[in-house]
Protein backbone atom coordinates (compact mmCIF):
# COMPACT_ATOMS: atom_id res chain seq x y z
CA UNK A 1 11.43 -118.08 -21.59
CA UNK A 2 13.83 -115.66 -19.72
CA UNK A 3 13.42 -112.78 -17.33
CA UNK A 4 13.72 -109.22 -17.65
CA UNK A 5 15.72 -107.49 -15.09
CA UNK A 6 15.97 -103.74 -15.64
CA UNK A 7 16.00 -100.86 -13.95
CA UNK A 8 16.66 -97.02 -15.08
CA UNK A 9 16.54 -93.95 -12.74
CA UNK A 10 17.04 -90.41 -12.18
CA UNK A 11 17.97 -88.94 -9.25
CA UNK A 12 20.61 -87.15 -7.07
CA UNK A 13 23.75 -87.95 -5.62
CA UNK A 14 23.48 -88.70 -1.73
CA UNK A 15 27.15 -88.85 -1.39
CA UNK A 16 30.58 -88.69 -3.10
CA UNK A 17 31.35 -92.64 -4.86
CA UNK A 18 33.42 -94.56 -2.74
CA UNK A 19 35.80 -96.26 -4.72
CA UNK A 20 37.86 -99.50 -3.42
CA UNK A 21 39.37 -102.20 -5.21
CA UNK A 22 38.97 -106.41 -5.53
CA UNK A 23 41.53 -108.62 -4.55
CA UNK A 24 41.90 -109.22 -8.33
CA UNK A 25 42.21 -105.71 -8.78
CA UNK A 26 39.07 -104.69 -10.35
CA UNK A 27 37.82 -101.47 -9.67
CA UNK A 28 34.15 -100.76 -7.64
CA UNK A 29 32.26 -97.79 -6.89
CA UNK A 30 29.56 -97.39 -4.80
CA UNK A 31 26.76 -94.36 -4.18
CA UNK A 32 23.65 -93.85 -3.24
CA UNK A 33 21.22 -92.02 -5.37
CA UNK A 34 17.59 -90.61 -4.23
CA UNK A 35 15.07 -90.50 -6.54
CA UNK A 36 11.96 -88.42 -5.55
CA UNK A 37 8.16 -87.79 -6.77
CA UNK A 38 5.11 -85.84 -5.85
CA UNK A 39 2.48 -88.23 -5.17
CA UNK A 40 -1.32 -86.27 -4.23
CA UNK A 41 -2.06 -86.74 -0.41
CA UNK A 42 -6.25 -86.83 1.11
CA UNK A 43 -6.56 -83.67 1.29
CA UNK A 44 -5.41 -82.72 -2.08
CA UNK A 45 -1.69 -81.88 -1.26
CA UNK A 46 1.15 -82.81 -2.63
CA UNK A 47 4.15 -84.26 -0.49
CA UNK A 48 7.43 -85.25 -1.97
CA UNK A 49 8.39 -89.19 -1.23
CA UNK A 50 12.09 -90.50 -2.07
CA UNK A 51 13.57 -93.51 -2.73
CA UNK A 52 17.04 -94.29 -2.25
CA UNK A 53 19.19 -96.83 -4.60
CA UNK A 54 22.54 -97.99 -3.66
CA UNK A 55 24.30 -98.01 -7.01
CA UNK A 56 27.32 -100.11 -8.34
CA UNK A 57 29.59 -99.89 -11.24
CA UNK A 58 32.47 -101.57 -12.00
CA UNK A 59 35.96 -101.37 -13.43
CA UNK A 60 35.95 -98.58 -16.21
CA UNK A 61 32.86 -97.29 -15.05
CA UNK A 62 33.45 -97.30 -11.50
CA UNK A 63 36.67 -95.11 -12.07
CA UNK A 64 34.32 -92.71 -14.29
CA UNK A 65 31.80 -92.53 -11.87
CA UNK A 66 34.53 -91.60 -9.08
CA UNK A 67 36.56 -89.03 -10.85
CA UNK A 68 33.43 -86.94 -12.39
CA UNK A 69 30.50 -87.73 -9.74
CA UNK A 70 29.62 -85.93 -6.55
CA UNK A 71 27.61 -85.26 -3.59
CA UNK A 72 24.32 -83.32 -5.51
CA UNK A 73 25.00 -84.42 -8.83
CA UNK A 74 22.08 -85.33 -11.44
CA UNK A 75 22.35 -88.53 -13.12
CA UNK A 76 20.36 -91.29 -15.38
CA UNK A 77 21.12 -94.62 -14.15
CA UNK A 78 20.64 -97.90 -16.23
CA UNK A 79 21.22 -101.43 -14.55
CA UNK A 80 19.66 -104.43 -13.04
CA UNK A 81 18.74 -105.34 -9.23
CA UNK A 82 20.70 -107.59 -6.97
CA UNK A 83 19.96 -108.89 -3.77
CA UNK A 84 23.19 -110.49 -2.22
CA UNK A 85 23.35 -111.21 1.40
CA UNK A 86 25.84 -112.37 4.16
CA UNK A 87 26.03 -112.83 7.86
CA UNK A 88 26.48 -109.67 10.38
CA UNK A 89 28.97 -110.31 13.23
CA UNK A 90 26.30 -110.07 15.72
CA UNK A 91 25.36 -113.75 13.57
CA UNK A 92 22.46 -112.14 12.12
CA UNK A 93 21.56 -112.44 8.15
CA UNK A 94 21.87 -109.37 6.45
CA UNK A 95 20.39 -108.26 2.69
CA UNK A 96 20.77 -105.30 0.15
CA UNK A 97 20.06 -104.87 -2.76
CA UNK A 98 21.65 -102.67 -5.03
CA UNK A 99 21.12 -101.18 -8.46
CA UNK A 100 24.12 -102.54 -10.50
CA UNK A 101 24.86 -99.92 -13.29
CA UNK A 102 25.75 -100.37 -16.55
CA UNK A 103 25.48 -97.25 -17.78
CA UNK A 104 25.63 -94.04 -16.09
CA UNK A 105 24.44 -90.32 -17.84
CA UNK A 106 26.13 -87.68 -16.18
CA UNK A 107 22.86 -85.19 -16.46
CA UNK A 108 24.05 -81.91 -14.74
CA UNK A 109 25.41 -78.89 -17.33
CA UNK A 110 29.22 -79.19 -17.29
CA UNK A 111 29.23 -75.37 -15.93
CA UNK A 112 27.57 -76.20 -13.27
CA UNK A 113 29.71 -78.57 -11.97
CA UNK A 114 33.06 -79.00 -13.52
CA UNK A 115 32.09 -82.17 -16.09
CA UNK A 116 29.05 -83.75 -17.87
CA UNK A 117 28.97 -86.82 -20.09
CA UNK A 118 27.98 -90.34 -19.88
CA UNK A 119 29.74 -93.70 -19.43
CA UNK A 120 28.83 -97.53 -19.84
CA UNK A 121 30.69 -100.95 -18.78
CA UNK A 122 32.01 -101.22 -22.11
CA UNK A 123 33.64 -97.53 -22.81
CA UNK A 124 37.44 -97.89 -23.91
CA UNK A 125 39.44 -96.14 -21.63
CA UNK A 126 40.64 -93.21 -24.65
CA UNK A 127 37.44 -92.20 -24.81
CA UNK A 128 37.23 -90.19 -21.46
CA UNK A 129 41.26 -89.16 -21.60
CA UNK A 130 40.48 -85.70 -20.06
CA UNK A 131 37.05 -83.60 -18.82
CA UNK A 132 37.34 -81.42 -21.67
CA UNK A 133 36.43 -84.66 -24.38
CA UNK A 134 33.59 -85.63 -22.69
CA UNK A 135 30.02 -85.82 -24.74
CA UNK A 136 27.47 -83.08 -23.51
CA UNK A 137 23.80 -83.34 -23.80
């Protein structure tokens, strides 16, 4: 029987994508996004707790992500969790795990913040030509 690996979130934008390249010359963006919630304390309060997700997306979405996303932004994030690790120069093992996207909603209004749509791993690259075609929700 297989697995299930999916994840989908909503959150904010810690920080503008930072886009780089592969030696092979596919495309890779990384942000963070915080996701938060109320949850009831003792003494009947409520305090806000966040989680932060480091999110990937690759080739056509990547460059999506990077040209319309930004620090503050709202977006719906669809993907699956990886764990990859390596080893730090100080010889130590390091982990992270990241959310890698394959689709991305662009939630904010479009006058709010200069462009609104969505995007997934297999968009063609005519169908987000210029702001101005993008879908709105």
């Amino acid at each position: 029987m297989a697995g299930l690996n999916k994840v989908m979130i909503i959150g904010n934008l810690g920080k503008d994508p930072e886009m780089r390249f592969t030696a092979n010359g596919s495309s890779v963006a990384q942000f963070p996004v915080a996701v938060s919630r109320n949850i009831p304390t003792q003494d009947g309060e409520r305090r806000e707790e966040t989680e932060w997700f480091n999110v990937v997306a690759w080739n056509r979405l990547a460059e999506l992500c990077n040209q319309y996303l930004q620090k503050g932004r709202r977006v719906y994030v669809e993907g699956r969790l990886q764990t990859r690790s390596w080893d730090g120069q100080d010889g130590q093992r390091r982990y992270r795990t990241e959310l890698i996207a394959n689709e991305v909603q662009f939630l904010d209004s479009r006058d709010s913040t200069g462009g609104g749509g969505r995007g997934n791993r297999d968009t063609d690259a005519g169908d987000f030509a210029d702001a101005d075609d993008l879908p709105f929700e």
